[in-house]
C-alpha atoms as a PDB file:
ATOM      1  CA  UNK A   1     -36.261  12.063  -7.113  1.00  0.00           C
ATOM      2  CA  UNK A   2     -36.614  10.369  -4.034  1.00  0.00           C
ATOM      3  CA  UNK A   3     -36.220   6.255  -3.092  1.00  0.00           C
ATOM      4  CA  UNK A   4     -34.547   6.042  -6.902  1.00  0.00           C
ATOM      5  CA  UNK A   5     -33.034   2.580  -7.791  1.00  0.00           C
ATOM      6  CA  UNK A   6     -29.198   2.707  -9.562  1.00  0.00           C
ATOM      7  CA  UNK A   7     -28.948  -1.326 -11.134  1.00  0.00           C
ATOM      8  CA  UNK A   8     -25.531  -1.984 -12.119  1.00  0.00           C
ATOM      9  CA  UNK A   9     -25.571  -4.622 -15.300  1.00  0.00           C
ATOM     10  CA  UNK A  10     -22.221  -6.001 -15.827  1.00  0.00           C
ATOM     11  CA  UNK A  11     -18.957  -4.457 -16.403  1.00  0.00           C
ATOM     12  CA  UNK A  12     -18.895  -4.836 -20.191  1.00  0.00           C
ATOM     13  CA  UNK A  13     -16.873  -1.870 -20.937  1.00  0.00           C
ATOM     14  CA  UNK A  14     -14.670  -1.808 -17.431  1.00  0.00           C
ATOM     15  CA  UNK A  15     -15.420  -1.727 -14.021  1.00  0.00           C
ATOM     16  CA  UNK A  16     -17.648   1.081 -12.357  1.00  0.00           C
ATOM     17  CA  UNK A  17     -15.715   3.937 -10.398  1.00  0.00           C
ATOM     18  CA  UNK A  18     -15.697   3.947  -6.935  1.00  0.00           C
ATOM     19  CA  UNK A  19     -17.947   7.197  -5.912  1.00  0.00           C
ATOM     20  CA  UNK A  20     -19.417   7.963  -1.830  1.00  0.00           C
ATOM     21  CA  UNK A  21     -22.291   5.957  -1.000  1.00  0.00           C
ATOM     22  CA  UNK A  22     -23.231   9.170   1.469  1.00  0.00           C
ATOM     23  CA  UNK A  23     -23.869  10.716  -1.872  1.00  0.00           C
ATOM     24  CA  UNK A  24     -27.123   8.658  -1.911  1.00  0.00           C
ATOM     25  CA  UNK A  25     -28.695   9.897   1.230  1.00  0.00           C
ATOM     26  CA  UNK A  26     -27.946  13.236   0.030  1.00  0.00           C
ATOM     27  CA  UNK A  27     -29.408  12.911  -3.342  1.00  0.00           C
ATOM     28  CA  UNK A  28     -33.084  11.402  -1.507  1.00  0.00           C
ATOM     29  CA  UNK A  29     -32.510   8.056  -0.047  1.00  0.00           C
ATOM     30  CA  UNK A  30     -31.619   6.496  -3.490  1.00  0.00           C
ATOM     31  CA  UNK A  31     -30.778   2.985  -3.596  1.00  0.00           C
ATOM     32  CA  UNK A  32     -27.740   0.396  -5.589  1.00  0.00           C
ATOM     33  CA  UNK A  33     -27.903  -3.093  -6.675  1.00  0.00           C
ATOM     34  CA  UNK A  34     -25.452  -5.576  -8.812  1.00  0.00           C
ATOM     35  CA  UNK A  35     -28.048  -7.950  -9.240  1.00  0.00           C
ATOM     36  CA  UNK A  36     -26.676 -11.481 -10.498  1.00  0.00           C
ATOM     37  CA  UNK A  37     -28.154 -14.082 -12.341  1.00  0.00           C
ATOM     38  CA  UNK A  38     -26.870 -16.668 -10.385  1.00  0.00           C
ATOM     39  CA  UNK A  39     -28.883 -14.969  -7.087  1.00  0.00           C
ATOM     40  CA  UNK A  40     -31.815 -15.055  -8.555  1.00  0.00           C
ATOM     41  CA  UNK A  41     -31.930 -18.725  -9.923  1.00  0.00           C
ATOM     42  CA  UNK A  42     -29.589 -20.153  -7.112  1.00  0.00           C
ATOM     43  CA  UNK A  43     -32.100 -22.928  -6.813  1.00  0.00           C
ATOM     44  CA  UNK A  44     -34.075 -25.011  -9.795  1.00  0.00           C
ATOM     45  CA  UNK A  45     -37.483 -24.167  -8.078  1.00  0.00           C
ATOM     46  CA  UNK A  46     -35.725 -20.382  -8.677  1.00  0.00           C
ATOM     47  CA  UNK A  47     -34.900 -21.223 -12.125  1.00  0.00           C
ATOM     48  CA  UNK A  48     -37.782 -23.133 -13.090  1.00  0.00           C
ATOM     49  CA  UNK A  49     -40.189 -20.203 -12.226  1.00  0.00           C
ATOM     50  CA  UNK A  50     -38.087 -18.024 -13.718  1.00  0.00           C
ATOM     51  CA  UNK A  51     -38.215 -19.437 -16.844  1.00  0.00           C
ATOM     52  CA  UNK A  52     -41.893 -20.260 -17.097  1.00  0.00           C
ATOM     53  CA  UNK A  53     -41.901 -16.312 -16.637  1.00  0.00           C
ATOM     54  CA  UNK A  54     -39.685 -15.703 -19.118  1.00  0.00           C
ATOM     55  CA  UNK A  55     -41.150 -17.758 -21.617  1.00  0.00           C
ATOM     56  CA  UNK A  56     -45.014 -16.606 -21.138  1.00  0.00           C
ATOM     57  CA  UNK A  57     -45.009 -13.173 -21.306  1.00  0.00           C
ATOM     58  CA  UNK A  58     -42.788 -14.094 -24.487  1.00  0.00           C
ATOM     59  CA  UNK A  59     -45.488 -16.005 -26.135  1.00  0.00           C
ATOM     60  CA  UNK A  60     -48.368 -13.685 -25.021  1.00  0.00           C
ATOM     61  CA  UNK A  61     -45.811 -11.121 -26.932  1.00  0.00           C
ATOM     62  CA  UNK A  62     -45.023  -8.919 -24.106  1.00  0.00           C
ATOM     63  CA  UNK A  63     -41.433  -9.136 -24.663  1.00  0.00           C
ATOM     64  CA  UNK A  64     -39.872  -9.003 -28.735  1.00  0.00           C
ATOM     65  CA  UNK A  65     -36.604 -10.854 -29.115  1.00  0.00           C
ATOM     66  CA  UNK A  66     -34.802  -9.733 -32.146  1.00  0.00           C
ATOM     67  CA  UNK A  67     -32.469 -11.844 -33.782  1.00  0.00           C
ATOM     68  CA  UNK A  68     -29.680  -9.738 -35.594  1.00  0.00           C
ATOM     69  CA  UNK A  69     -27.440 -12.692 -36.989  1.00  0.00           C
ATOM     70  CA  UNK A  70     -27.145 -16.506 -37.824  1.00  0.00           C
ATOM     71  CA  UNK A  71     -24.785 -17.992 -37.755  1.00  0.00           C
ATOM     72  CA  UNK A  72     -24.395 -21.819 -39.718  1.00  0.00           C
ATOM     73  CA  UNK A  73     -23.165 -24.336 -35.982  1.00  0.00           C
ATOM     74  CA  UNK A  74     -20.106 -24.976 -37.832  1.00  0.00           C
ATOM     75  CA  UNK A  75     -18.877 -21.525 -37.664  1.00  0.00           C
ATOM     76  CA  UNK A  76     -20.073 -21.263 -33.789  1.00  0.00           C
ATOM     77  CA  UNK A  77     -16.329 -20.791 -33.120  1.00  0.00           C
ATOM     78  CA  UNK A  78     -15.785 -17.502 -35.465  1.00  0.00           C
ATOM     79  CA  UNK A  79     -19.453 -16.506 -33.895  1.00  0.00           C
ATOM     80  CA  UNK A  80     -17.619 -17.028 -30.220  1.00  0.00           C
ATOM     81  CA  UNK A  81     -14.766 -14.860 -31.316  1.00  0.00           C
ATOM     82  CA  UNK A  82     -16.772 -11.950 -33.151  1.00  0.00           C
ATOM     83  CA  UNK A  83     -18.931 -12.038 -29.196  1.00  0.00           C
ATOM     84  CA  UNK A  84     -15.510 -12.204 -27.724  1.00  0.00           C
ATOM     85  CA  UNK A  85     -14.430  -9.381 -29.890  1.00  0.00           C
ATOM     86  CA  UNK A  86     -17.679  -7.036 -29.628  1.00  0.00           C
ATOM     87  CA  UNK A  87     -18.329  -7.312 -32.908  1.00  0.00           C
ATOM     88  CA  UNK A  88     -22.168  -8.334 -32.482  1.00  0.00           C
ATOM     89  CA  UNK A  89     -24.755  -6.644 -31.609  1.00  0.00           C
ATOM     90  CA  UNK A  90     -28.038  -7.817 -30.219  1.00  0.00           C
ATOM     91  CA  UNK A  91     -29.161 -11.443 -30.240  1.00  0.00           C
ATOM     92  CA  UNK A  92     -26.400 -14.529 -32.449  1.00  0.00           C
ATOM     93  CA  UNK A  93     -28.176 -17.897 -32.756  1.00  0.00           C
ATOM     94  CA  UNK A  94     -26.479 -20.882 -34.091  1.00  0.00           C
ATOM     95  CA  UNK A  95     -28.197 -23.207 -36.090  1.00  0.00           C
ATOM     96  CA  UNK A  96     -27.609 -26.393 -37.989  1.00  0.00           C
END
């Protein structure tokens, strides 16, 4: 495939592996990004649009969030160490 796009999300489960950026020319002028939150909302104009995106094409229900757990605001420091731990999955909201 030519002008492909490799996104790098994170480094949840270790960093990525050095590997020959030359490869990429080879392969069809293919293209790597570590995009960061904190680039794309550097400013609050940034993060103001942003958000209005986020949240309209959530209520035109474009986008789905699933919630896989509750958890009572008292116990938001177990919740912290199951995230911590990678024992959640999904979306944890606290609530009162």
């Amino acid at each position: 495939m030519r002008f492909g796009l490799l996104v790098s999300f994170g480094n949840a489960s270790g960093p990525v592996p050095p590997f020959e950026l030359g490869i990429l020319a080879q392969k069809g002028s293919l293209y790597v990004t570590r995009p960061t939150l904190h680039t794309y909302t550097a400013s609050r104009a940034d993060l103001e649009a942003s958000s209005k995106e986020l949240f309209d094409v959530v209520l035109a229900g474009q986008v789905k969030i699933r919630i896989d757990r509750r958890c009572a605001l008292k116990d938001a420091a177990k919740a912290h160490r199951d995230l911590e731990a990678r024992r959640t999955t999904g979306s944890c909201v606290l609530v009162p």
